[in-house]
PDB file of N, CA and C in Angstrom:
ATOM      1  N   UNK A   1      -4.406  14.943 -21.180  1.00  0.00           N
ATOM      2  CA  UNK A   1      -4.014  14.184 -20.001  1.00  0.00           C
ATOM      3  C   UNK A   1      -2.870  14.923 -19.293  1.00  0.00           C
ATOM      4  N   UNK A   2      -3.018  14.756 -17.933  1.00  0.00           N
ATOM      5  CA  UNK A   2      -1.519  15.739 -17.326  1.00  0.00           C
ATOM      6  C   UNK A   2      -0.280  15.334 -17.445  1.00  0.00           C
ATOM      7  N   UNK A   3       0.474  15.907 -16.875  1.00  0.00           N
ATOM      8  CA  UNK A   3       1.524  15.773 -17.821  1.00  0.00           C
ATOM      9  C   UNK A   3       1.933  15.054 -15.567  1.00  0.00           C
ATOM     10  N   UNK A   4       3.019  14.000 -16.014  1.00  0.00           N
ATOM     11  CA  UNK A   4       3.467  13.446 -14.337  1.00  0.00           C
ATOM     12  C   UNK A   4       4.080  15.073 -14.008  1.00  0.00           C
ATOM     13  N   UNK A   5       4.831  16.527 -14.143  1.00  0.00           N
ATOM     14  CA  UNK A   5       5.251  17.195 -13.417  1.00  0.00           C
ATOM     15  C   UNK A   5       4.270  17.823 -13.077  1.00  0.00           C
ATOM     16  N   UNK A   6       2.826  17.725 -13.651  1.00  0.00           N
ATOM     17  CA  UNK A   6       1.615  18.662 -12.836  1.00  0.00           C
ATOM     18  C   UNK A   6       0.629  18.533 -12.373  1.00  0.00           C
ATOM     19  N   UNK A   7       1.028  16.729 -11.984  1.00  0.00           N
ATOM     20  CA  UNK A   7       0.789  15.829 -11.136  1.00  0.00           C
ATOM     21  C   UNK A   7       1.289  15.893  -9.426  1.00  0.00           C
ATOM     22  N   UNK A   8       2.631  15.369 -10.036  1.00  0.00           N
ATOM     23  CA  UNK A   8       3.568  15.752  -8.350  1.00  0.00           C
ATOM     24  C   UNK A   8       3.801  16.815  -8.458  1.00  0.00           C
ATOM     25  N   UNK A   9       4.202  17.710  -9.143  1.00  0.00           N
ATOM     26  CA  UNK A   9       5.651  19.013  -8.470  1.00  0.00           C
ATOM     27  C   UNK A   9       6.381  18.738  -7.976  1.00  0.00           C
ATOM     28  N   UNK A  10       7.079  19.133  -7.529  1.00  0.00           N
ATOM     29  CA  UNK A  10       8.151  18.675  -6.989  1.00  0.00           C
ATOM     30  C   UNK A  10       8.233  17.964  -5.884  1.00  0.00           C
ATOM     31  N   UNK A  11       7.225  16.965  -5.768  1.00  0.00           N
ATOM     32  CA  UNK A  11       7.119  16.001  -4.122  1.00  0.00           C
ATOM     33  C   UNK A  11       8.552  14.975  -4.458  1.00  0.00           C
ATOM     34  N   UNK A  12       9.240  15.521  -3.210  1.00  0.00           N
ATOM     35  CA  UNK A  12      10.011  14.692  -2.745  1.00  0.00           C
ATOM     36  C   UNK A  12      10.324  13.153  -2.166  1.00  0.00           C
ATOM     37  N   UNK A  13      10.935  12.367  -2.514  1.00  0.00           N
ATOM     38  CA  UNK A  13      10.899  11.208  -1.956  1.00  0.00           C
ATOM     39  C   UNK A  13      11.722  11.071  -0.559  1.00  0.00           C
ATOM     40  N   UNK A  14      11.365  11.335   0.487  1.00  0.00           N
ATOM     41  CA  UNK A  14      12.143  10.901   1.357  1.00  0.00           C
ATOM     42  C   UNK A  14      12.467   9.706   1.809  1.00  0.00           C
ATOM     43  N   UNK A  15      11.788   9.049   2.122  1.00  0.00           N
ATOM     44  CA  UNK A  15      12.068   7.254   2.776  1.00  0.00           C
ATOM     45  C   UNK A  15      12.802   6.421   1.699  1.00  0.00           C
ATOM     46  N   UNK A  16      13.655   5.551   2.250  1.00  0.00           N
ATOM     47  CA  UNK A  16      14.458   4.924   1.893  1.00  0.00           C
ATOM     48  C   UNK A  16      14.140   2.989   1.686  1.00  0.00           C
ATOM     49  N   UNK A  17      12.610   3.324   2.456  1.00  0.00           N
ATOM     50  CA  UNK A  17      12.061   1.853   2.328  1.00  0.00           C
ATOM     51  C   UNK A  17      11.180   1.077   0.922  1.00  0.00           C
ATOM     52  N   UNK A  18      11.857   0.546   0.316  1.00  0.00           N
ATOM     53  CA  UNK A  18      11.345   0.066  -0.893  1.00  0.00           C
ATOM     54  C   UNK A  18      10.218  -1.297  -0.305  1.00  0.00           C
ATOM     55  N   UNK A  19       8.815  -0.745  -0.663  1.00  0.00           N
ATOM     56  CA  UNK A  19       8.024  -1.592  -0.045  1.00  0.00           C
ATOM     57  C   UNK A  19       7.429  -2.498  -1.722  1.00  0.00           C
ATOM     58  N   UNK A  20       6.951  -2.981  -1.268  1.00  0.00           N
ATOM     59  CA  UNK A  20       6.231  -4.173  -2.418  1.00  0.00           C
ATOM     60  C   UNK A  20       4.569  -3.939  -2.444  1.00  0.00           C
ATOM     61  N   UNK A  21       3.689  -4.430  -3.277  1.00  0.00           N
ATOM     62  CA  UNK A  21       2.576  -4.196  -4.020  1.00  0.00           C
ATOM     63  C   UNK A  21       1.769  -4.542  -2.322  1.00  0.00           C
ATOM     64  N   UNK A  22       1.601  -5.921  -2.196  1.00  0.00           N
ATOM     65  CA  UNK A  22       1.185  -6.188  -1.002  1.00  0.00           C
ATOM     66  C   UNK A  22       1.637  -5.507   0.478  1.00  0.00           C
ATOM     67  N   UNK A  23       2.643  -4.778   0.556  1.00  0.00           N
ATOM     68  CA  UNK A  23       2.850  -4.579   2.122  1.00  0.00           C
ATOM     69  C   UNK A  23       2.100  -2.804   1.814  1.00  0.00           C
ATOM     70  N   UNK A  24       2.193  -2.416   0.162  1.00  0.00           N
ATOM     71  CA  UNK A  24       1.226  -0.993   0.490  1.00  0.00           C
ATOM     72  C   UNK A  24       0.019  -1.046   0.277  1.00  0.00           C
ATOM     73  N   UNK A  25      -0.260  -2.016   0.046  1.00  0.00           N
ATOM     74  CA  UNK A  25      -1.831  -2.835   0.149  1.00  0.00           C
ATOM     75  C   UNK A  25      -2.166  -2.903   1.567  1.00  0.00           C
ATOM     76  N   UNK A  26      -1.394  -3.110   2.303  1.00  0.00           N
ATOM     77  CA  UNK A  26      -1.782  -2.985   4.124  1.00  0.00           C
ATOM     78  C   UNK A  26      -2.018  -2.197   4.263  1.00  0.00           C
ATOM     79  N   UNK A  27      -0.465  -1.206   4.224  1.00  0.00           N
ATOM     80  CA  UNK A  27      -0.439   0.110   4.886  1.00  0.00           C
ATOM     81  C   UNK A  27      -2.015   0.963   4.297  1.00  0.00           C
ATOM     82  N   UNK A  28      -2.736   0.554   2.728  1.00  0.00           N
ATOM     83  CA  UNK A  28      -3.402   1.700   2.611  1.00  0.00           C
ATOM     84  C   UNK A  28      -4.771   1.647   3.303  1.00  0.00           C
ATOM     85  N   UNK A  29      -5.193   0.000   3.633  1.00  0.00           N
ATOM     86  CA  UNK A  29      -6.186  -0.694   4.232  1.00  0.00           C
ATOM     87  C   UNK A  29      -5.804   0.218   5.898  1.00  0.00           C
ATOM     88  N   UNK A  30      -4.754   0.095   6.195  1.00  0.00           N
ATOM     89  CA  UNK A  30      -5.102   0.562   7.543  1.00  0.00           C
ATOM     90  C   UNK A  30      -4.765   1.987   8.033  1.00  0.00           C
ATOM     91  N   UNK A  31      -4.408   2.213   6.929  1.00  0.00           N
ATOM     92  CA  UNK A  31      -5.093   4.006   6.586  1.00  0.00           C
ATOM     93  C   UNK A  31      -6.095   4.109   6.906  1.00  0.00           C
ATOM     94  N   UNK A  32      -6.899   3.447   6.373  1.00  0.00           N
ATOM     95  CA  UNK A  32      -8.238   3.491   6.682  1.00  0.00           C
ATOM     96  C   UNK A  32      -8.981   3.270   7.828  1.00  0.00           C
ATOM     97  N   UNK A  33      -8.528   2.119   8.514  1.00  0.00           N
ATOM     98  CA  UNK A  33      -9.039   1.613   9.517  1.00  0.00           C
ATOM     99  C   UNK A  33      -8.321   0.290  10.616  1.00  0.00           C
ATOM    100  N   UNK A  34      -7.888   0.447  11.693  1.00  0.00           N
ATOM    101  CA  UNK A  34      -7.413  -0.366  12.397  1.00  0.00           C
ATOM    102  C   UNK A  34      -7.771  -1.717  12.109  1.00  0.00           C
ATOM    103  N   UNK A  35      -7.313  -3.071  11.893  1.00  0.00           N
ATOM    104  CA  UNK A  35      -7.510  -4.333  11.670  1.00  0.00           C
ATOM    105  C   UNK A  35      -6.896  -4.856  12.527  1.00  0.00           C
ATOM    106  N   UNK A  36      -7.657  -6.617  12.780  1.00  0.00           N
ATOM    107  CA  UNK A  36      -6.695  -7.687  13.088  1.00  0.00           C
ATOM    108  C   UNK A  36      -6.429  -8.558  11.511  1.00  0.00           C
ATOM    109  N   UNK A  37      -6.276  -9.661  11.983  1.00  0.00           N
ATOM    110  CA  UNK A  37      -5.124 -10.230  10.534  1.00  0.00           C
ATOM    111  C   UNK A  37      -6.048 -10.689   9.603  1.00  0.00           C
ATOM    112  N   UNK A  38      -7.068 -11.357   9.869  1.00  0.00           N
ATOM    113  CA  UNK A  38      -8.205 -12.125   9.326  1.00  0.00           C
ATOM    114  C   UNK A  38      -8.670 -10.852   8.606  1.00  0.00           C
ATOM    115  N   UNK A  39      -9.358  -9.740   9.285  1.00  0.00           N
ATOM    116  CA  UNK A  39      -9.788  -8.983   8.456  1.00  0.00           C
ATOM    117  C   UNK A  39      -9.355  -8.296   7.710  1.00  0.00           C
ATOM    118  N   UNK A  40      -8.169  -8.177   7.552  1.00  0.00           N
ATOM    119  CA  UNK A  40      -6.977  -7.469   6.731  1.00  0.00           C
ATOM    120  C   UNK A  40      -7.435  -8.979   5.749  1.00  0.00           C
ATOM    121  N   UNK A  41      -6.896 -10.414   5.827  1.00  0.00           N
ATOM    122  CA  UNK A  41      -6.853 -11.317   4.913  1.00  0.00           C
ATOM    123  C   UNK A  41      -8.178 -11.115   3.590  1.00  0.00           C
ATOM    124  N   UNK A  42      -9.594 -10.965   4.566  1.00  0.00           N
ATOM    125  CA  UNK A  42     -10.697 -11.019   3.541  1.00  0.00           C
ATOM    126  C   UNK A  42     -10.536  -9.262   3.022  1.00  0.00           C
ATOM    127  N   UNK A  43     -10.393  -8.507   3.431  1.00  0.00           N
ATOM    128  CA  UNK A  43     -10.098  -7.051   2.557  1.00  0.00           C
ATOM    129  C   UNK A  43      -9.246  -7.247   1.863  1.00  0.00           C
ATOM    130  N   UNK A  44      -8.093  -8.175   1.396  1.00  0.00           N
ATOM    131  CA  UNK A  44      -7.054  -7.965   0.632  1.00  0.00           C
ATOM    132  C   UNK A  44      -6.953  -8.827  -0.467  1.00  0.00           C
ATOM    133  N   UNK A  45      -8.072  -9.913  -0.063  1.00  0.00           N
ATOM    134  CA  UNK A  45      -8.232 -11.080  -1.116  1.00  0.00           C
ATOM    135  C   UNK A  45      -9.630 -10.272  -2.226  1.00  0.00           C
ATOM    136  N   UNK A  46     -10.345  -9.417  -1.724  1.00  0.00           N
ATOM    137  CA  UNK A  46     -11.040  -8.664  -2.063  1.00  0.00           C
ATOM    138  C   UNK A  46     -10.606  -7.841  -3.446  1.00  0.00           C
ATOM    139  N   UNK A  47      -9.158  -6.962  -2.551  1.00  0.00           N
ATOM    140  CA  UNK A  47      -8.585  -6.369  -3.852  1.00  0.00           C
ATOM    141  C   UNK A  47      -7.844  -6.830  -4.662  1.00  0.00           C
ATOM    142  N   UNK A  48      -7.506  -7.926  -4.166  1.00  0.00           N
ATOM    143  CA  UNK A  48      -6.295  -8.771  -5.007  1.00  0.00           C
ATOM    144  C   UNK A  48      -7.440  -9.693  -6.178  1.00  0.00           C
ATOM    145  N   UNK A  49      -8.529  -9.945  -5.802  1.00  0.00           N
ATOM    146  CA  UNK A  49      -9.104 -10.962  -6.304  1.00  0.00           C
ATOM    147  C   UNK A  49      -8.629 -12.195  -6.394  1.00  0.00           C
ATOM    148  N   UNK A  50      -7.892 -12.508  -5.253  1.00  0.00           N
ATOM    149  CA  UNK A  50      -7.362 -13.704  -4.911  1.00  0.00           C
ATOM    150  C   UNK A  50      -6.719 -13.771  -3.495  1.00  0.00           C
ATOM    151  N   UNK A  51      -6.871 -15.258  -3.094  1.00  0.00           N
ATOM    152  CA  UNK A  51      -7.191 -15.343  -1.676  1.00  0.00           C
ATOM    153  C   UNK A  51      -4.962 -14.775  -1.064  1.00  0.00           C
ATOM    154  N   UNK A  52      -5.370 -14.110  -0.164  1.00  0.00           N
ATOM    155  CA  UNK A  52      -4.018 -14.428   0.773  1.00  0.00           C
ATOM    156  C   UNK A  52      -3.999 -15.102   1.806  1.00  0.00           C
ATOM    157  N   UNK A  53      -3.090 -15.988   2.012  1.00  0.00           N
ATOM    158  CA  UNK A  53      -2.905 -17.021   2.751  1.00  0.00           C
ATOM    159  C   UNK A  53      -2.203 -16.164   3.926  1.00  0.00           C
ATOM    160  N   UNK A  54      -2.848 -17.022   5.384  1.00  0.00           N
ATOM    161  CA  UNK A  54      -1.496 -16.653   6.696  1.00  0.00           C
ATOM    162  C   UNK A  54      -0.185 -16.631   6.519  1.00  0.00           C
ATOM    163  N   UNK A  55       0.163 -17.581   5.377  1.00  0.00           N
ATOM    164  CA  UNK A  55       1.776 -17.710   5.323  1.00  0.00           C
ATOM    165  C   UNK A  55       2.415 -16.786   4.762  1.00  0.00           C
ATOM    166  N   UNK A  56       1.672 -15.919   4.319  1.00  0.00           N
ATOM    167  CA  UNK A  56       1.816 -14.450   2.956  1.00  0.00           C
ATOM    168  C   UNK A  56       1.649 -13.531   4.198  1.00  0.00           C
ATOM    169  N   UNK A  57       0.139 -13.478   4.391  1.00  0.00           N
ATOM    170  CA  UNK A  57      -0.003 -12.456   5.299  1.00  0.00           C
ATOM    171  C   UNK A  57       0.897 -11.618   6.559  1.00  0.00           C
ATOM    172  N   UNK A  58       1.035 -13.104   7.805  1.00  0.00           N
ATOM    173  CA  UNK A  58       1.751 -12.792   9.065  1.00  0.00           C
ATOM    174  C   UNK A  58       2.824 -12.414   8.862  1.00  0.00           C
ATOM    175  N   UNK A  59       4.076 -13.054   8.026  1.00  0.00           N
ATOM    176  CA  UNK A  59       5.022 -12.714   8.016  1.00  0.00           C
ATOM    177  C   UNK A  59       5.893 -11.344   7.013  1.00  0.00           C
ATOM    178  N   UNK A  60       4.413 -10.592   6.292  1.00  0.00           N
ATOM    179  CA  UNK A  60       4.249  -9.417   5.829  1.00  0.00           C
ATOM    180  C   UNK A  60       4.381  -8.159   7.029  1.00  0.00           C
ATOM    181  N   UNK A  61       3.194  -8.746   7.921  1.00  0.00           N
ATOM    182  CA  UNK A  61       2.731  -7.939   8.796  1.00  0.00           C
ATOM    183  C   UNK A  61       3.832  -7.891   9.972  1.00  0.00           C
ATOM    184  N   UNK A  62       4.871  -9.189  10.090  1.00  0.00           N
ATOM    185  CA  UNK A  62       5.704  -8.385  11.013  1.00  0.00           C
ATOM    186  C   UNK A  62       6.931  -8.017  10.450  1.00  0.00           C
ATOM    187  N   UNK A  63       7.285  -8.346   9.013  1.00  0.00           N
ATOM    188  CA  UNK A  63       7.874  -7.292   8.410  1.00  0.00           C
ATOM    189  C   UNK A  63       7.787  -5.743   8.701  1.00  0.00           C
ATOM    190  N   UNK A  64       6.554  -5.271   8.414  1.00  0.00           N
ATOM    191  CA  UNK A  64       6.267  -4.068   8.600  1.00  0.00           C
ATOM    192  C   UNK A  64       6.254  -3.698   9.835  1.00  0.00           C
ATOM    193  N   UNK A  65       6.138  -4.663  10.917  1.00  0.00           N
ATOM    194  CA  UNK A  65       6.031  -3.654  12.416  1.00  0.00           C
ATOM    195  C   UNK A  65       7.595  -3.628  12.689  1.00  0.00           C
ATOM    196  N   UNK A  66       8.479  -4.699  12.210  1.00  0.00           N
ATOM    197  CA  UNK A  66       9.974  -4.448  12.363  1.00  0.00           C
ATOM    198  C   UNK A  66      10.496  -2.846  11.922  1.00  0.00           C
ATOM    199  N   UNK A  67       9.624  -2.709  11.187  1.00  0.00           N
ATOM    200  CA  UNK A  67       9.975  -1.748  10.129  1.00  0.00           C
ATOM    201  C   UNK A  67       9.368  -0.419  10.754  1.00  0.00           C
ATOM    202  N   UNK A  68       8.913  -0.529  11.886  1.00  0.00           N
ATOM    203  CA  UNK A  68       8.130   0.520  12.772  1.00  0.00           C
ATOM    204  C   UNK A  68       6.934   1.411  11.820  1.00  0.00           C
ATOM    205  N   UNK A  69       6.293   0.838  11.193  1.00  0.00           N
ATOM    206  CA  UNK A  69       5.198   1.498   9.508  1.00  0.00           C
ATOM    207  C   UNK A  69       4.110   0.855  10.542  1.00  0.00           C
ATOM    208  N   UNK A  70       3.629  -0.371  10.962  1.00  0.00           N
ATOM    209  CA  UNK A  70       2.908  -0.737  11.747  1.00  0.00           C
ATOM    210  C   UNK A  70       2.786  -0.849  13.064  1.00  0.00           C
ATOM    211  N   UNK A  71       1.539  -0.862  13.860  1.00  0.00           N
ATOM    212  CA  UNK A  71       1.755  -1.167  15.830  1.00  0.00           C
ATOM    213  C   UNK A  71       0.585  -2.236  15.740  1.00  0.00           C
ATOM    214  N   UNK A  72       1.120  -3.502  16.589  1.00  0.00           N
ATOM    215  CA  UNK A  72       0.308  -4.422  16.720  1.00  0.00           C
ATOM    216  C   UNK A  72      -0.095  -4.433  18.234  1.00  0.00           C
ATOM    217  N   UNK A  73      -1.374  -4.604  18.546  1.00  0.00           N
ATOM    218  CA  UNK A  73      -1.861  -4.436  20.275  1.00  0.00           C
ATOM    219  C   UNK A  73      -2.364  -5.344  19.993  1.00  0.00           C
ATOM    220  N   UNK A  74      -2.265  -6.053  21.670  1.00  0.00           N
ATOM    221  CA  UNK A  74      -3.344  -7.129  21.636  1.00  0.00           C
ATOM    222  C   UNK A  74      -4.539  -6.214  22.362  1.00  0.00           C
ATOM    223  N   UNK A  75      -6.275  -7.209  21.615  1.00  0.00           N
ATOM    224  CA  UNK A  75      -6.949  -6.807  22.409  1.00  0.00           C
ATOM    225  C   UNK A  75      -7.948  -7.524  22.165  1.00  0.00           C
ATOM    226  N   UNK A  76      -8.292  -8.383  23.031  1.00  0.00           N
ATOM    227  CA  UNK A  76      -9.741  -9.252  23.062  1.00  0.00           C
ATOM    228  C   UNK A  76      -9.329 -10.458  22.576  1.00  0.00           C
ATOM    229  N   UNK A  77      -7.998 -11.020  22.796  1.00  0.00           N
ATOM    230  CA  UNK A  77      -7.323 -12.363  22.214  1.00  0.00           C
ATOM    231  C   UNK A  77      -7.076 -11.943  20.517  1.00  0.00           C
ATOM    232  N   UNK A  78      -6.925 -10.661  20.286  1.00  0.00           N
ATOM    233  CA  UNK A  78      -6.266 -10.674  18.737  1.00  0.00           C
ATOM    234  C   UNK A  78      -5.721  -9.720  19.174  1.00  0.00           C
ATOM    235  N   UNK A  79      -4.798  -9.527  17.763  1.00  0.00           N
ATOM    236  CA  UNK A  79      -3.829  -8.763  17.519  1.00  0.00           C
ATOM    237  C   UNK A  79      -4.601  -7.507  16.679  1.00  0.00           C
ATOM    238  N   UNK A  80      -4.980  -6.188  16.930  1.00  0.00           N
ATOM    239  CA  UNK A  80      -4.982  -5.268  16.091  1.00  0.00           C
ATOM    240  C   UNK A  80      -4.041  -4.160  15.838  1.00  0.00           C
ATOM    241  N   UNK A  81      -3.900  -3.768  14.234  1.00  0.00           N
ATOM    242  CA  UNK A  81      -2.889  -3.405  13.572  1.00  0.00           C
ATOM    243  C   UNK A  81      -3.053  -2.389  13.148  1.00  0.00           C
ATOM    244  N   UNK A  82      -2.619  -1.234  13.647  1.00  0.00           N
ATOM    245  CA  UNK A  82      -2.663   0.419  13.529  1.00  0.00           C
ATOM    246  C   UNK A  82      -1.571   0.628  12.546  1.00  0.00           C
ATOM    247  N   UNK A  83      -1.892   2.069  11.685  1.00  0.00           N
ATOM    248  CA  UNK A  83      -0.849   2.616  10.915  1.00  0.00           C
ATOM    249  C   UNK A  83       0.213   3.745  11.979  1.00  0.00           C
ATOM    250  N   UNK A  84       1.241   3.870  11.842  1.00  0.00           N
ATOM    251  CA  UNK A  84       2.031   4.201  12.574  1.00  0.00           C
ATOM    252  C   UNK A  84       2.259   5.937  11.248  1.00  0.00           C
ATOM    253  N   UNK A  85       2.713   7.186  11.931  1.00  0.00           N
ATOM    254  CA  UNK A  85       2.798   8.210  11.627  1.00  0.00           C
ATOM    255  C   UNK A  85       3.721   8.211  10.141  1.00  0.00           C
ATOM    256  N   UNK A  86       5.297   6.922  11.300  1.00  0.00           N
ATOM    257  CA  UNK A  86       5.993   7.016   9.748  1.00  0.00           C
ATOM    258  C   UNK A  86       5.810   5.783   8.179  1.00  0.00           C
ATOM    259  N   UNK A  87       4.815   4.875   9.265  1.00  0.00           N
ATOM    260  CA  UNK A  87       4.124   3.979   8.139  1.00  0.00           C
ATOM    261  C   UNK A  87       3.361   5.151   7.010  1.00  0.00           C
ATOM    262  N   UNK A  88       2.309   6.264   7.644  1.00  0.00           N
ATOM    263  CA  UNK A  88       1.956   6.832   6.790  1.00  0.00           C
ATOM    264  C   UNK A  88       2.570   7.644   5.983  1.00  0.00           C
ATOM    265  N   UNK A  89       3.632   8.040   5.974  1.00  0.00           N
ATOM    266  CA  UNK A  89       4.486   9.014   5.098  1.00  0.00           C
ATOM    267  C   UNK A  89       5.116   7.758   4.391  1.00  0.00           C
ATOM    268  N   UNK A  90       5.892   7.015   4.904  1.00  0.00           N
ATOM    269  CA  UNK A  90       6.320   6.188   4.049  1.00  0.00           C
ATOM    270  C   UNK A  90       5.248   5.280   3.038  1.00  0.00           C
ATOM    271  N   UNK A  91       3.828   5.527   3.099  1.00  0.00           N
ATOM    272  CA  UNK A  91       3.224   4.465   2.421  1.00  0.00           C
ATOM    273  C   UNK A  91       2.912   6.273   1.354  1.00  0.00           C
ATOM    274  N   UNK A  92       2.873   7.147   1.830  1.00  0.00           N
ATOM    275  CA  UNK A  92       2.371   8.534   0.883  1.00  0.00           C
ATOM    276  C   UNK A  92       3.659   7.936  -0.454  1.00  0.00           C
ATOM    277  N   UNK A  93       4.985   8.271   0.650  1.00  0.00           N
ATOM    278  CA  UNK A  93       6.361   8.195  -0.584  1.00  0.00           C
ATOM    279  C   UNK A  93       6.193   6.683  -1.864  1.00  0.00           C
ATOM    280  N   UNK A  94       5.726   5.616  -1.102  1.00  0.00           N
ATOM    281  CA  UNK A  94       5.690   4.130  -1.724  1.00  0.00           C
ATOM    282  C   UNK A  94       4.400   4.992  -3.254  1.00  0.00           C
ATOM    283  N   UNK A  95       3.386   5.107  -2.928  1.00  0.00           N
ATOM    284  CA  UNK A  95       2.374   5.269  -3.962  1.00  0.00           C
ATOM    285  C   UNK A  95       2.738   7.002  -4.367  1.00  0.00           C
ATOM    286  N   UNK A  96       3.652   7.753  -4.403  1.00  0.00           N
ATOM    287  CA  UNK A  96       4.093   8.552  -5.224  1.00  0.00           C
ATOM    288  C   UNK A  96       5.223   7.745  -6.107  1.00  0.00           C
ATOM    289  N   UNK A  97       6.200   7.210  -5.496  1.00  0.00           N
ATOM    290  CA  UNK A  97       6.924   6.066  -6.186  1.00  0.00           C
ATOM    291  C   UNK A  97       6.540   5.562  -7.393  1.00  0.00           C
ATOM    292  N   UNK A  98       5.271   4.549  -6.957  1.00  0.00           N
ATOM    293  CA  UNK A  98       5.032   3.625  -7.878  1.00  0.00           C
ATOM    294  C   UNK A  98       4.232   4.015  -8.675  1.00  0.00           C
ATOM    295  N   UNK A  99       3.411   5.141  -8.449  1.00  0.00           N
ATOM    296  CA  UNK A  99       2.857   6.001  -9.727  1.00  0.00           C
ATOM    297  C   UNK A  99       4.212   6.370 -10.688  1.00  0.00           C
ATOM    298  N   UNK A 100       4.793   7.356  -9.935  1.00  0.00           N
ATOM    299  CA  UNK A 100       6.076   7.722 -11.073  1.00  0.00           C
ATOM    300  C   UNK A 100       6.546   6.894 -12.100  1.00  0.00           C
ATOM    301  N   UNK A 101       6.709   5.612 -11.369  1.00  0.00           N
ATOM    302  CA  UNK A 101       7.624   4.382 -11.774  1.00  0.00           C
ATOM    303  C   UNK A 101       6.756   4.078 -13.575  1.00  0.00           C
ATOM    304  N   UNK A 102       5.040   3.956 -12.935  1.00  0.00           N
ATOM    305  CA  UNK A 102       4.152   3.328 -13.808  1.00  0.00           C
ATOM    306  C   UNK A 102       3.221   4.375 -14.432  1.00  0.00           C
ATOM    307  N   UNK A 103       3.723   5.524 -14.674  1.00  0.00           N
ATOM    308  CA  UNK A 103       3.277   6.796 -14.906  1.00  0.00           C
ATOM    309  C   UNK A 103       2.883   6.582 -16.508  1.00  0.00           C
ATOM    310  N   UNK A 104       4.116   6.712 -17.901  1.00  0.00           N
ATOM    311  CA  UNK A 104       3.848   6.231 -18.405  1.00  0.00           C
ATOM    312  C   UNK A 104       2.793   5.158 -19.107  1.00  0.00           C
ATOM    313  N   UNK A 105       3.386   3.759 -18.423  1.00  0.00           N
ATOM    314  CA  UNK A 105       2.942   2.926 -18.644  1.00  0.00           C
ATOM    315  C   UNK A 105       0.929   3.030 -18.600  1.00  0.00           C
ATOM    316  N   UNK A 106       0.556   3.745 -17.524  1.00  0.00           N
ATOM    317  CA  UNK A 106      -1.054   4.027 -17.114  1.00  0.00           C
ATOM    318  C   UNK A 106      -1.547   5.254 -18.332  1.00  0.00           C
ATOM    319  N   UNK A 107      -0.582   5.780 -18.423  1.00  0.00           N
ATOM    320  CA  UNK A 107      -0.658   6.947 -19.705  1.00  0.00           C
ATOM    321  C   UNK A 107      -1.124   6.055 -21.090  1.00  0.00           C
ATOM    322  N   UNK A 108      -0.065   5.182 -21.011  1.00  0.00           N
ATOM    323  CA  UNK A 108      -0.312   4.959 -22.881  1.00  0.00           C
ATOM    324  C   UNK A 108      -1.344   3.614 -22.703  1.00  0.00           C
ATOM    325  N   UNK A 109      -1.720   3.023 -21.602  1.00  0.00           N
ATOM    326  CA  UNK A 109      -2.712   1.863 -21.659  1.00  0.00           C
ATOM    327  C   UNK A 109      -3.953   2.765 -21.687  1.00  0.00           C
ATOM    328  N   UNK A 110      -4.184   3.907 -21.032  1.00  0.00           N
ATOM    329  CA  UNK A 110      -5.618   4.783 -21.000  1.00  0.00           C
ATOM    330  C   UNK A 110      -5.667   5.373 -22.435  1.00  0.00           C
ATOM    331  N   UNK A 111      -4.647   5.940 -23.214  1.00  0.00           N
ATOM    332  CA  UNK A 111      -4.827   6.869 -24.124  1.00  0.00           C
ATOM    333  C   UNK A 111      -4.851   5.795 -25.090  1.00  0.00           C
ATOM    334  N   UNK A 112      -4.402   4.570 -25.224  1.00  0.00           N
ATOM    335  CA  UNK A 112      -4.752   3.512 -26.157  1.00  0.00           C
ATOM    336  C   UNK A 112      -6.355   2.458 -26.093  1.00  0.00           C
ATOM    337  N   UNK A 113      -6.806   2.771 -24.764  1.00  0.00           N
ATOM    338  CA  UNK A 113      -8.092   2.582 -24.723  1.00  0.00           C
ATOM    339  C   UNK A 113      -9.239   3.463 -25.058  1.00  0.00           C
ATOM    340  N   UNK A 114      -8.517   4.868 -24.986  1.00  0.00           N
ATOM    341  CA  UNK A 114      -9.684   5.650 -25.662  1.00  0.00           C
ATOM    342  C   UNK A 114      -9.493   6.202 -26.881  1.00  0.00           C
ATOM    343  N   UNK A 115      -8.420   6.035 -27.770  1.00  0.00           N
ATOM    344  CA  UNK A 115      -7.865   5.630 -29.247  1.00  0.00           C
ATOM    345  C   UNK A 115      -8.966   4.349 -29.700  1.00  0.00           C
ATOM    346  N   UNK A 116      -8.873   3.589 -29.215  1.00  0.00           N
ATOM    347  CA  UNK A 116      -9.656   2.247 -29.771  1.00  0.00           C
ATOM    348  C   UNK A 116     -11.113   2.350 -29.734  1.00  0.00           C
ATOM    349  N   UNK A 117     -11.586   3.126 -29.226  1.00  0.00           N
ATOM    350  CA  UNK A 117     -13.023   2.840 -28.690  1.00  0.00           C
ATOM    351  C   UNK A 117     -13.780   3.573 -29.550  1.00  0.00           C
TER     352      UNK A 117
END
């Protein structure tokens, strides 16, 4: 199994924004593809395997546009929600982060599942 330094190398963390499980759950959804809120809601209850509510959702989503990571346009009576240049570096730094963080931890749950088997 690799070892985490030949994994990253030396990738740097630049951003200073400590994001949470759900707001890089957006950012990686709209990596992918521009959304309004609803469809962000059923893609995320998808991966979560459990539903997110508007009251979770909206006030996620303008977290993040405060945070200039997201751009919300209106268009056709909704709101659609683009990834923004430094949303994407900052969501690269968030999931180099939280790998590092849980590096380990994904190490010895895999190498103890294929120990057991």
């Amino acid at each position: 199994m690799p070892t985490e330094q030949e994994i990253f190398g030396e990738y740097i963390i630049q951003s200073d924004i400590d994001l949470g499980l759900l707001q890089m759950q957006i950012l990686w959804l709209l990596s992918r593809k521009k959304s309004h809120g609803y469809e962000l809601m059923k893609d995320l209850s998808v991966i979560k395997r459990s539903k997110v509510t508007q009251g979770t959702l909206y006030p996620t989503l303008q977290k993040l546009e405060g945070l200039k990571l997201i751009k919300g346009e209106e268009q056709d009576n909704r709101i659609i929600y683009t990834l923004t240049d430094k949303g994407r570096k900052v969501m690269n730094d968030s999931c180099v982060e939280f790998t590092r963080t849980f590096f380990g931890v994904f190490q010895d749950f895999v190498c103890e599942k294929c120990v057991s088997k």
